[in-house]
N, C-alpha and C. Protein backbone atom coordinates (compact mmCIF):
# COMPACT_ATOMS: atom_id res chain seq x y z
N UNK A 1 86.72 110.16 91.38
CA UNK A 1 88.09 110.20 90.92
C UNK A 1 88.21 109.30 89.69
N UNK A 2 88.83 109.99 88.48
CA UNK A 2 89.11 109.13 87.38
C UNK A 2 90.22 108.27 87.53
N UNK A 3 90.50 107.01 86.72
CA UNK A 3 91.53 106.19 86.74
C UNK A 3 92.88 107.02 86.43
N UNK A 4 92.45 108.18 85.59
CA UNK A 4 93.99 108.68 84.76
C UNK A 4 94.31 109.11 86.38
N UNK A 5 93.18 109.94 86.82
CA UNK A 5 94.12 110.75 88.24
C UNK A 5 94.76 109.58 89.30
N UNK A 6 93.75 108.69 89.01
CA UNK A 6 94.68 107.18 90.19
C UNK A 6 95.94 107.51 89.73
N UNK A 7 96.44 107.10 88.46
CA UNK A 7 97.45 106.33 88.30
C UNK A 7 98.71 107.36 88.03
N UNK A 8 98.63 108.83 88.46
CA UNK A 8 99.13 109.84 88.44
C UNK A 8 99.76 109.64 89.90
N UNK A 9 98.88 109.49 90.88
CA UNK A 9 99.14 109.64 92.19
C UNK A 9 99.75 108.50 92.92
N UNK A 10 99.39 107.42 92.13
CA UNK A 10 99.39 105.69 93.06
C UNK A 10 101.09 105.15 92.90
N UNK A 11 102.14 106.15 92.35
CA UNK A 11 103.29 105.98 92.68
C UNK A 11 103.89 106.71 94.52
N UNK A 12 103.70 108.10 94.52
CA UNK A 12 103.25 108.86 95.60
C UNK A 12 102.96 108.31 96.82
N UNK A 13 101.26 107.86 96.90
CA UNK A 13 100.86 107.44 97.81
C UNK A 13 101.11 106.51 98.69
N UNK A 14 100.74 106.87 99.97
CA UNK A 14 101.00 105.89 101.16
C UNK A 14 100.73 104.67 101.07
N UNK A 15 100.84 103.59 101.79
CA UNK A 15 100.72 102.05 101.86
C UNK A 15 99.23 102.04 101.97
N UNK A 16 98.93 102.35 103.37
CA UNK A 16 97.60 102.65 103.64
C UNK A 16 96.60 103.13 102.54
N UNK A 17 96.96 104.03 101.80
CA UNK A 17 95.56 104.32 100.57
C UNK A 17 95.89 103.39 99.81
N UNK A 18 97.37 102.64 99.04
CA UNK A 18 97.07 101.66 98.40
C UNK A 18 96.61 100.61 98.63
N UNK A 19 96.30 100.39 99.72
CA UNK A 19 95.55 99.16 100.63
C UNK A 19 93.98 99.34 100.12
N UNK A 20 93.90 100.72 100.18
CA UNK A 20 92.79 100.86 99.89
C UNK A 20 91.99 101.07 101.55
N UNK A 21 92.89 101.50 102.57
CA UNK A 21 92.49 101.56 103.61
C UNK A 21 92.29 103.45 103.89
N UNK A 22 91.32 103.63 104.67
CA UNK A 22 90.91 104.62 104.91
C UNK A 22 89.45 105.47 103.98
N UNK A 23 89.26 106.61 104.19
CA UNK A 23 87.84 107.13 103.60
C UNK A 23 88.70 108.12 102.81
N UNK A 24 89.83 108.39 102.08
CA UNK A 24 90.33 109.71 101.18
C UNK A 24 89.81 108.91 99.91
N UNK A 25 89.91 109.72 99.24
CA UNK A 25 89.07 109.55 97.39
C UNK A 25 90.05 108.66 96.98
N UNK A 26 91.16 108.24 97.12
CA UNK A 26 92.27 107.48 96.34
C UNK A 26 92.16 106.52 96.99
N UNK A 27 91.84 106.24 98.12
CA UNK A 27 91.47 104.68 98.96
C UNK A 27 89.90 104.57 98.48
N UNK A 28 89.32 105.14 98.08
CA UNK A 28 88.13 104.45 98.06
C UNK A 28 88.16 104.00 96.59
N UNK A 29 88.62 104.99 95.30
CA UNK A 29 88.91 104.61 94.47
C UNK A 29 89.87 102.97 94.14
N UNK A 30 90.47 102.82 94.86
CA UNK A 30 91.56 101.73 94.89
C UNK A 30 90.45 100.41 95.34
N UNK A 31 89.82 100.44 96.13
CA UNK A 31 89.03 99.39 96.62
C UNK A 31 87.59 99.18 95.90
N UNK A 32 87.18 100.06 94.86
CA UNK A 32 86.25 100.08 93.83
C UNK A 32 86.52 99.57 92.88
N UNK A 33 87.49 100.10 92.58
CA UNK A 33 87.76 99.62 90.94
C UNK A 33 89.04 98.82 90.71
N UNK A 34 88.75 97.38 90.05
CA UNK A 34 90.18 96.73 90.12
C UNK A 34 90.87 96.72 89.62
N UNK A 35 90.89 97.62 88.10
CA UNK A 35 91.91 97.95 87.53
C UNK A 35 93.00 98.71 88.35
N UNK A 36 92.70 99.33 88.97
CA UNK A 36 93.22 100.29 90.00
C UNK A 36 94.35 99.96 91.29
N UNK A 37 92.82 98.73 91.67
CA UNK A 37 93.06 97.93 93.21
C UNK A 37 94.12 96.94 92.70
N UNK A 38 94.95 96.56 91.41
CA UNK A 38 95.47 95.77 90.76
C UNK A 38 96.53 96.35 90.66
N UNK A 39 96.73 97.28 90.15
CA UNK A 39 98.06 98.69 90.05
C UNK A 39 98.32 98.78 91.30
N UNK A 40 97.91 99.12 92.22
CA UNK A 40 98.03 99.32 94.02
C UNK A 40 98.60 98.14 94.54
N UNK A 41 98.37 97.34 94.13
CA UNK A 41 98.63 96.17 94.88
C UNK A 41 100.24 95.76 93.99
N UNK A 42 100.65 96.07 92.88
CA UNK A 42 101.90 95.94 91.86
C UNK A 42 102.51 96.73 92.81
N UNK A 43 102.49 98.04 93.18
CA UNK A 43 103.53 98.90 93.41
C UNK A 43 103.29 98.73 95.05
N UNK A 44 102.48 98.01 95.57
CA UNK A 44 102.84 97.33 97.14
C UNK A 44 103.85 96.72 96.82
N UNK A 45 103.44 95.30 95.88
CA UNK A 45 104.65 94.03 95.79
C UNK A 45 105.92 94.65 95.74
N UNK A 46 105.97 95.83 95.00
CA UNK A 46 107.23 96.48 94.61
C UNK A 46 108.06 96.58 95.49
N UNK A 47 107.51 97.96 96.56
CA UNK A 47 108.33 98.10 97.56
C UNK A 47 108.21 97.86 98.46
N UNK A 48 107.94 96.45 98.57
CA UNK A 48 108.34 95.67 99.38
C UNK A 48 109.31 94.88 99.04
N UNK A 49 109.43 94.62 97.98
CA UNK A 49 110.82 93.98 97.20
C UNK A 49 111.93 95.34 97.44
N UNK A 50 111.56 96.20 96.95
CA UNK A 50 112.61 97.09 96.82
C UNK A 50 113.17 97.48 98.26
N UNK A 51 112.25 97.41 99.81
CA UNK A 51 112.83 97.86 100.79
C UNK A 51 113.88 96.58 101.43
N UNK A 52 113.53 95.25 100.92
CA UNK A 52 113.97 93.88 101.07
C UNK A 52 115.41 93.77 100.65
N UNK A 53 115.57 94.72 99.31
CA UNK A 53 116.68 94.28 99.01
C UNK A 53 117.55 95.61 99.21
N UNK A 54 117.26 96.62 99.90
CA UNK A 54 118.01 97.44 100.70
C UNK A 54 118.62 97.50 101.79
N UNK A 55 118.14 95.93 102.30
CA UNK A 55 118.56 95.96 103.67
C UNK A 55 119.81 94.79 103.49
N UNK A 56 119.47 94.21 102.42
CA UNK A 56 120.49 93.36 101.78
C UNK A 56 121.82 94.04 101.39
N UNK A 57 121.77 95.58 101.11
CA UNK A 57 122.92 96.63 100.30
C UNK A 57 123.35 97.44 101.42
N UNK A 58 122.53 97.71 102.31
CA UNK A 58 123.13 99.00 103.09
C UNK A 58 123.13 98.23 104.27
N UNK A 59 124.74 98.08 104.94
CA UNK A 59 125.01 97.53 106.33
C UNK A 59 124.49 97.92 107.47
N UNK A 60 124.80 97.59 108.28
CA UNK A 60 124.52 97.51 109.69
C UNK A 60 125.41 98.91 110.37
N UNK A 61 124.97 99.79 110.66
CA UNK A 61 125.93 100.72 110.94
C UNK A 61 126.81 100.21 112.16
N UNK A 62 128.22 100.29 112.01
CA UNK A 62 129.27 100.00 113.54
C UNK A 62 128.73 101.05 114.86
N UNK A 63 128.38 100.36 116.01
CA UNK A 63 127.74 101.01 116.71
C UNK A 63 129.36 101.56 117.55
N UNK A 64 130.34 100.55 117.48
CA UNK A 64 131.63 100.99 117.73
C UNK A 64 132.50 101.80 117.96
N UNK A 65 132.30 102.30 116.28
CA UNK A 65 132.40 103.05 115.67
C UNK A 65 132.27 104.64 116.21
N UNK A 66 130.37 104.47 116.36
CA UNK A 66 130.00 105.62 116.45
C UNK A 66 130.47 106.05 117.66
N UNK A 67 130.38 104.90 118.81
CA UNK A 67 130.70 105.56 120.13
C UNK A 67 132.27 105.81 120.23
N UNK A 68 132.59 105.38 119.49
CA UNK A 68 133.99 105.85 119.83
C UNK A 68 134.66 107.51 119.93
C-alpha cells in the first residue's frame, strides 16, 4: 500500500487500523511506516478531542421526560 492510498483512507478508518492493530493492509501499513503511523495517531488525538467535547454540547437526555 502506497502512502497517497494511506492518507486517502486514514480519515475513514476505524480506531483499530489506526492503531495499527490487526493484519488488513492499512494496519500494517500504519505500523511500518511513520510517516503514516504519525498521521494515524493525529486523527486518533483528534477524535478523541472531538468526541470529548461533544459530550460537553449535547445534554443528558430527560429520562422524565421520555417516560412520561
Amino acid at each position: 500500500m502506497r502512502c497517497a492510498d494511506v492518507v486517502e483512507l486514514i480519515l475513514e478508518a476505524d480506531p483499530p487500523d489506526l492503531r495499527g492493530e490487526g493484519k488488513g493492509a492499512l494496519a500494517g501499513h500504519v505500523r511500518d511506516c511513520p510517516r503514516c503511523g504519525a498521521l494515524a495517531q493525529i486523527v486518533l488525538e483528534e477524535q478523541e478531542i472531538l468526541a470529548s467535547s461533544m459530550l460537553e454540547v449535547v445534554p443528558a437526555p430527560d429520562l422524565d421526560m421520555i417516560l412520561d
